[in-house]
N, C-alpha and C. Protein backbone atom coordinates (compact mmCIF):
# COMPACT_ATOMS: atom_id res chain seq x y z
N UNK A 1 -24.38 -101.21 56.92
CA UNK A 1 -23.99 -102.30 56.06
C UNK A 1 -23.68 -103.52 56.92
N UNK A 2 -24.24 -104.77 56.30
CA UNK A 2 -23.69 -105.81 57.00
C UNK A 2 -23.18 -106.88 56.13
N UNK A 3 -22.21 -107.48 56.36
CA UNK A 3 -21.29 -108.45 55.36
C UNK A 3 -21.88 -110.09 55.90
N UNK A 4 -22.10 -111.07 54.78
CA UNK A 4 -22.27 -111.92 54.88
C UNK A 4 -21.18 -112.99 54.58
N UNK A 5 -21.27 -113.74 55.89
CA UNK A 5 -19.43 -114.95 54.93
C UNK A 5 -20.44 -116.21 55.11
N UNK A 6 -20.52 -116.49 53.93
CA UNK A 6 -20.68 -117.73 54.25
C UNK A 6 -19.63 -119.02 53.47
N UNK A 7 -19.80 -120.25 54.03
CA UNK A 7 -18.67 -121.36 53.96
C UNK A 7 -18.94 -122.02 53.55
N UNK A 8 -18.98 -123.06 52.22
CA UNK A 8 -19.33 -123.86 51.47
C UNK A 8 -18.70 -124.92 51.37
N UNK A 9 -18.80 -126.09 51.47
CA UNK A 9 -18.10 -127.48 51.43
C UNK A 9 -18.76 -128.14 50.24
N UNK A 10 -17.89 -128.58 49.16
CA UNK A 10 -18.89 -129.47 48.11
C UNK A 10 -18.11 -130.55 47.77
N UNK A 11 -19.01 -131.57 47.35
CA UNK A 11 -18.44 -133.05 47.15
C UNK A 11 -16.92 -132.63 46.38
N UNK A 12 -16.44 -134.31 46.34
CA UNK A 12 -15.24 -133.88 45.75
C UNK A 12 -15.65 -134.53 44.30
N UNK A 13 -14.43 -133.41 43.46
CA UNK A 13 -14.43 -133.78 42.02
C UNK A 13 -15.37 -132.64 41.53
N UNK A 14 -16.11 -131.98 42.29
CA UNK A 14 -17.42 -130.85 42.10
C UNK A 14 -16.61 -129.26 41.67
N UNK A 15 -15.31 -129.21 42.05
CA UNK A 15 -14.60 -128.11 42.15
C UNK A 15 -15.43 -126.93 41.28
N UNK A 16 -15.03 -127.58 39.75
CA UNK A 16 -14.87 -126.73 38.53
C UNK A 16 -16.64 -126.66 38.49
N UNK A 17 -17.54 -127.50 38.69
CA UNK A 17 -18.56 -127.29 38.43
C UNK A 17 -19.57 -126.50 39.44
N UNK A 18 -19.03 -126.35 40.57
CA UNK A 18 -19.45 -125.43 41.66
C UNK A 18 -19.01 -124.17 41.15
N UNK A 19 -17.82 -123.76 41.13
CA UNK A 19 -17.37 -122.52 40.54
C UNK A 19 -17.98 -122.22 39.64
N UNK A 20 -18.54 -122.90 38.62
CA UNK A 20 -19.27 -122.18 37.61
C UNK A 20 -20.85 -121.37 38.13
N UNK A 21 -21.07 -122.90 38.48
CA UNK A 21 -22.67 -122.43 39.12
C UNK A 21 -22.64 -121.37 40.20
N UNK A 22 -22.05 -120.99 40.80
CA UNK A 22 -22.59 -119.91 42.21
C UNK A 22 -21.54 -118.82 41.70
N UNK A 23 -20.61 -118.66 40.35
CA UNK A 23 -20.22 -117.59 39.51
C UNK A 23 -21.84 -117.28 39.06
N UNK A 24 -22.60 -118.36 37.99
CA UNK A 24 -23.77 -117.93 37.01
C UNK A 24 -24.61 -117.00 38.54
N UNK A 25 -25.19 -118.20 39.34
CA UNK A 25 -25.89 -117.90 40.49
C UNK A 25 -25.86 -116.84 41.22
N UNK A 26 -24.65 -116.08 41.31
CA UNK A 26 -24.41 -115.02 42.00
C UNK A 26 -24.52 -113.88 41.14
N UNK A 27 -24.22 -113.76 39.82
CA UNK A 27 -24.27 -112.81 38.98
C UNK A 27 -25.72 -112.48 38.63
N UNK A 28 -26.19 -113.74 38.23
CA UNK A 28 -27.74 -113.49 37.54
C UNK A 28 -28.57 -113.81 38.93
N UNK A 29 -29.02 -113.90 40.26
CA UNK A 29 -29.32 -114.26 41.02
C UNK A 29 -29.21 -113.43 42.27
N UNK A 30 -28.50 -113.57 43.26
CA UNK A 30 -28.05 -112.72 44.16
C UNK A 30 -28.21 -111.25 43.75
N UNK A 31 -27.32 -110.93 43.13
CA UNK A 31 -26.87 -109.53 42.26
C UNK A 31 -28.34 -108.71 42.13
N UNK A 32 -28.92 -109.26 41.91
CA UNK A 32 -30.30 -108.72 41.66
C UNK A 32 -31.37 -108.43 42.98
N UNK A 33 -31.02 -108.70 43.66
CA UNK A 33 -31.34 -108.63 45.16
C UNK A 33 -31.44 -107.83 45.75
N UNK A 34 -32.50 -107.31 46.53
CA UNK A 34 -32.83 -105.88 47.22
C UNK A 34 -31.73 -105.40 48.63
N UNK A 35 -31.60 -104.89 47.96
CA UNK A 35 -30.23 -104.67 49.32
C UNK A 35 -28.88 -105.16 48.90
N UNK A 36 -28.84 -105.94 47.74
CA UNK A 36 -27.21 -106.55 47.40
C UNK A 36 -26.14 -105.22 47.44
N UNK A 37 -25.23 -105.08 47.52
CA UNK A 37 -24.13 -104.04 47.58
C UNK A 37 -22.89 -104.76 46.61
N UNK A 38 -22.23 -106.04 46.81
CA UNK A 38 -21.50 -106.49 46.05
C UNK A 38 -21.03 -108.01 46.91
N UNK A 39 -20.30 -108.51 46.15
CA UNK A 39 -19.94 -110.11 46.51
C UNK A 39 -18.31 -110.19 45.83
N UNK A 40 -17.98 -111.40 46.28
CA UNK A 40 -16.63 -112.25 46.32
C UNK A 40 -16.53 -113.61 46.58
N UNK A 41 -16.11 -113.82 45.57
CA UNK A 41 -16.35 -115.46 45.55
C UNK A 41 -14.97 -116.11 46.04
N UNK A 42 -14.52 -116.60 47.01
CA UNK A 42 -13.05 -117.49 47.27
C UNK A 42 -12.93 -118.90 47.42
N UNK A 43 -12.04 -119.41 46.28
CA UNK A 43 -12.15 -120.68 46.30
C UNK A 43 -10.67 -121.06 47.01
N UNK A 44 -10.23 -121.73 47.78
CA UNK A 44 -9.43 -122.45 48.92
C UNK A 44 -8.35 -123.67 48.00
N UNK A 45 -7.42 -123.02 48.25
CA UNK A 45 -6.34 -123.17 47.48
C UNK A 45 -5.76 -124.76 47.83
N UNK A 46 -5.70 -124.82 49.70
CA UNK A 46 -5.68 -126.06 50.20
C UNK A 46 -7.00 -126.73 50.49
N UNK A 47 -8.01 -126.78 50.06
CA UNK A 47 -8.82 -127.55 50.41
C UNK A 47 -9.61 -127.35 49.16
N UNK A 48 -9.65 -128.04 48.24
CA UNK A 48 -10.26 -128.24 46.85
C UNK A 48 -11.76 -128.52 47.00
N UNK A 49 -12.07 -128.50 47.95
CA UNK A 49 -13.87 -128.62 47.80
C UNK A 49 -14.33 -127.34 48.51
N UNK A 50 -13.60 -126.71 49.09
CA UNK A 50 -13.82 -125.41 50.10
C UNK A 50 -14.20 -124.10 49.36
N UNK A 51 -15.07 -122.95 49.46
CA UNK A 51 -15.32 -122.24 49.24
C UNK A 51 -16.13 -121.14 50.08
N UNK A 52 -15.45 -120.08 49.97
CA UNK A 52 -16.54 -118.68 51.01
C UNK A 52 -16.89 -117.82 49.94
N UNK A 53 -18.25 -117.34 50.37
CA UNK A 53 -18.82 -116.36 49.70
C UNK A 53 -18.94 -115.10 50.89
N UNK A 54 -18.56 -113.64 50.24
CA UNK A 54 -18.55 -112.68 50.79
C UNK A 54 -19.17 -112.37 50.25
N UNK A 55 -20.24 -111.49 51.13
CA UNK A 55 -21.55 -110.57 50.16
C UNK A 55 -21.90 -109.66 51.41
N UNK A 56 -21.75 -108.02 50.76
CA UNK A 56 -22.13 -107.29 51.46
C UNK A 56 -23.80 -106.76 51.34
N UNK A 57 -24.70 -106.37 52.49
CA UNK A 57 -25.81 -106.24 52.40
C UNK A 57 -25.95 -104.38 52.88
N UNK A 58 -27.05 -103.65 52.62
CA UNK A 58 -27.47 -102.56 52.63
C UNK A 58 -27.61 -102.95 54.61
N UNK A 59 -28.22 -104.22 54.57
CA UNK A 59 -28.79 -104.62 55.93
C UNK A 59 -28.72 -105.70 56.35
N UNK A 60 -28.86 -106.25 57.50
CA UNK A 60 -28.93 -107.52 57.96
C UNK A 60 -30.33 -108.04 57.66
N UNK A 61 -31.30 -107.81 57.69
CA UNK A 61 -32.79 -107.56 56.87
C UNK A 61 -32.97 -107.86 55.53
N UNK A 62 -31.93 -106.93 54.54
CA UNK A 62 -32.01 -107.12 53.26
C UNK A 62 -31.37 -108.64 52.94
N UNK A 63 -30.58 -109.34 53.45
CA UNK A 63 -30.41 -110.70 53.79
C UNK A 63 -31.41 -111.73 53.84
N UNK A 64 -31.62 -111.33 55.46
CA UNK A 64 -32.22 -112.42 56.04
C UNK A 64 -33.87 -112.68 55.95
N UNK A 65 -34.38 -111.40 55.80
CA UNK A 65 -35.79 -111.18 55.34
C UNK A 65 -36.29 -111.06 53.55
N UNK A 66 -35.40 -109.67 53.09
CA UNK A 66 -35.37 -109.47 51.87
C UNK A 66 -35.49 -110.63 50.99
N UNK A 67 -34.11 -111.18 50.95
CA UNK A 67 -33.70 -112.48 50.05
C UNK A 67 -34.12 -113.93 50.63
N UNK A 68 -33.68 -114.24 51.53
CA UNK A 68 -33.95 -115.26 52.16
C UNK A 68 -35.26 -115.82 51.66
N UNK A 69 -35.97 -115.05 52.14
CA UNK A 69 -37.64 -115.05 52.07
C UNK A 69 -37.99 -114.51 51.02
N UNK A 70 -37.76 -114.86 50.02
CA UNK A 70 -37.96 -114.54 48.68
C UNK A 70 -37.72 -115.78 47.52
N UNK A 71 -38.67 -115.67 46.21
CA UNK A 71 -38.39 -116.86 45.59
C UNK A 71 -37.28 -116.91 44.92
N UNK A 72 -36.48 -115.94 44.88
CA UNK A 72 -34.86 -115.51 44.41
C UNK A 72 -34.19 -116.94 45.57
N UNK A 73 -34.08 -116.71 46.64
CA UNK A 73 -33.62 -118.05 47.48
C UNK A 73 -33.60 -119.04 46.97
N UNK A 74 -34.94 -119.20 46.59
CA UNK A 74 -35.15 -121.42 45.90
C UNK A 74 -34.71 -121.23 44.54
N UNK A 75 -34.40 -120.36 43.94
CA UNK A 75 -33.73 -120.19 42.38
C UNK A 75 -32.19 -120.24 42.78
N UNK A 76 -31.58 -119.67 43.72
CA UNK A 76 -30.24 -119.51 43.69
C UNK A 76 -30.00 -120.73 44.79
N UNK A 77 -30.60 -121.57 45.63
CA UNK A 77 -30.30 -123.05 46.35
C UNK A 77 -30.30 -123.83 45.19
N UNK A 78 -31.24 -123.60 44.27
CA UNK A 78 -31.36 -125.40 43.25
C UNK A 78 -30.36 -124.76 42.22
N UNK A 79 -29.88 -123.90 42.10
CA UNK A 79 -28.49 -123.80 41.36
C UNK A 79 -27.15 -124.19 41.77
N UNK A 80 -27.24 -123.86 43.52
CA UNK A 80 -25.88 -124.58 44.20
C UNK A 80 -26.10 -125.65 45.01
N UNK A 81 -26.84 -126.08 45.36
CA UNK A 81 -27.60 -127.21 46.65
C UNK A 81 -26.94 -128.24 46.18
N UNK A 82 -27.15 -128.56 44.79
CA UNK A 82 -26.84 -130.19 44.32
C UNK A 82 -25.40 -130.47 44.70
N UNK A 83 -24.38 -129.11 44.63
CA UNK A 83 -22.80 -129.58 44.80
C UNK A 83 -22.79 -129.73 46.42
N UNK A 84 -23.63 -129.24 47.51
CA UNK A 84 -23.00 -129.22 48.41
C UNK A 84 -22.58 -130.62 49.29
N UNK A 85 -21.60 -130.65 49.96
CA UNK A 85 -21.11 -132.28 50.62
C UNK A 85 -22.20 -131.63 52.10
N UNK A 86 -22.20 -130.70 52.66
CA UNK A 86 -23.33 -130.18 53.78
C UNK A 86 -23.52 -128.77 53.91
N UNK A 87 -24.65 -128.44 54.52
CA UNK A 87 -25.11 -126.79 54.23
C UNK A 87 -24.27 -126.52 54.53
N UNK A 88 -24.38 -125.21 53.89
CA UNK A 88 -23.25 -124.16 54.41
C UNK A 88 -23.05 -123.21 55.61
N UNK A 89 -22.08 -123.15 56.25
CA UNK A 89 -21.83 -122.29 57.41
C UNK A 89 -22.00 -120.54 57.24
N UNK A 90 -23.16 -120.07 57.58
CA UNK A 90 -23.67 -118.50 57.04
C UNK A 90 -23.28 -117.57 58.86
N UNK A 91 -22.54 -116.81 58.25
CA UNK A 91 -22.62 -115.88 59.85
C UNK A 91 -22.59 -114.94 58.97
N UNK A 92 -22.94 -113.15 60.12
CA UNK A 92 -23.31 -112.29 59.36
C UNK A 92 -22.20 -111.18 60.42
N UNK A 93 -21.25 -110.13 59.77
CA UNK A 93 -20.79 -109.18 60.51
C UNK A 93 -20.94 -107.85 60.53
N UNK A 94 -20.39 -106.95 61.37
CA UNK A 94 -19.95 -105.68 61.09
C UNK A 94 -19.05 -105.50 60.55
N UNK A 95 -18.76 -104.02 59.88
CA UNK A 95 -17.71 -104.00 59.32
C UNK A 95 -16.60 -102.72 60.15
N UNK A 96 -15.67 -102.69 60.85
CA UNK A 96 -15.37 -101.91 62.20
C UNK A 96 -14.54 -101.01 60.85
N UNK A 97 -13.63 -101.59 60.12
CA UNK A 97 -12.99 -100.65 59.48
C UNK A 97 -13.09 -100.45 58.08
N UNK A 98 -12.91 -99.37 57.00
CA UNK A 98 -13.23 -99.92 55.57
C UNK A 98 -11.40 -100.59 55.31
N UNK A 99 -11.57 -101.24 54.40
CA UNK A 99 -10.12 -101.32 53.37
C UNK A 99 -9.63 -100.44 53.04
């Protein structure tokens, strides 16, 4: 398994309407994804445009090849792209211990 964080910055005033879209986007979108395992959406309590997405993958593959490279990608960017203030910061980990 490999966990994906990625870091989202979106204009301001975008809050409520980002949250909706990459809620719809991730549910009907992502979710459906070869290798998806599950996700978490965190929105940043002090920084009102801030947001991380946690999404665990079967693989680092099922990510970066699977989805990425897939037309699922340009369906789930033109759902969140428009809020972003700049791309988002994507790193990918291990997971050393469970919860």
């Amino acid at each position: 398994m490999i966990v994906e964080v990625a870091d989202f910055k979106v204009s301001a005033g975008n809050r409520a309407a980002f949250s909706a879209a990459i809620t719809r986007a991730a549910d009907t979108v992502l979710a459906k994804a070869g290798g998806y395992r599950r996700h978490q959406i965190l929105a940043c309590r002090e920084s009102a445009e801030r947001f991380i997405l946690i999404v665990e993958w079967d693989s680092l593959e099922a990510h970066t090849l699977g989805f990425r490279q897939s037309p699922a990608f340009a369906e789930w960017r033109a759902l969140i792209a428009p809020f972003f203030l700049q791309p988002p910061h994507v790193e990918h980990f291990d997971l050393l211990a469970p919860a």
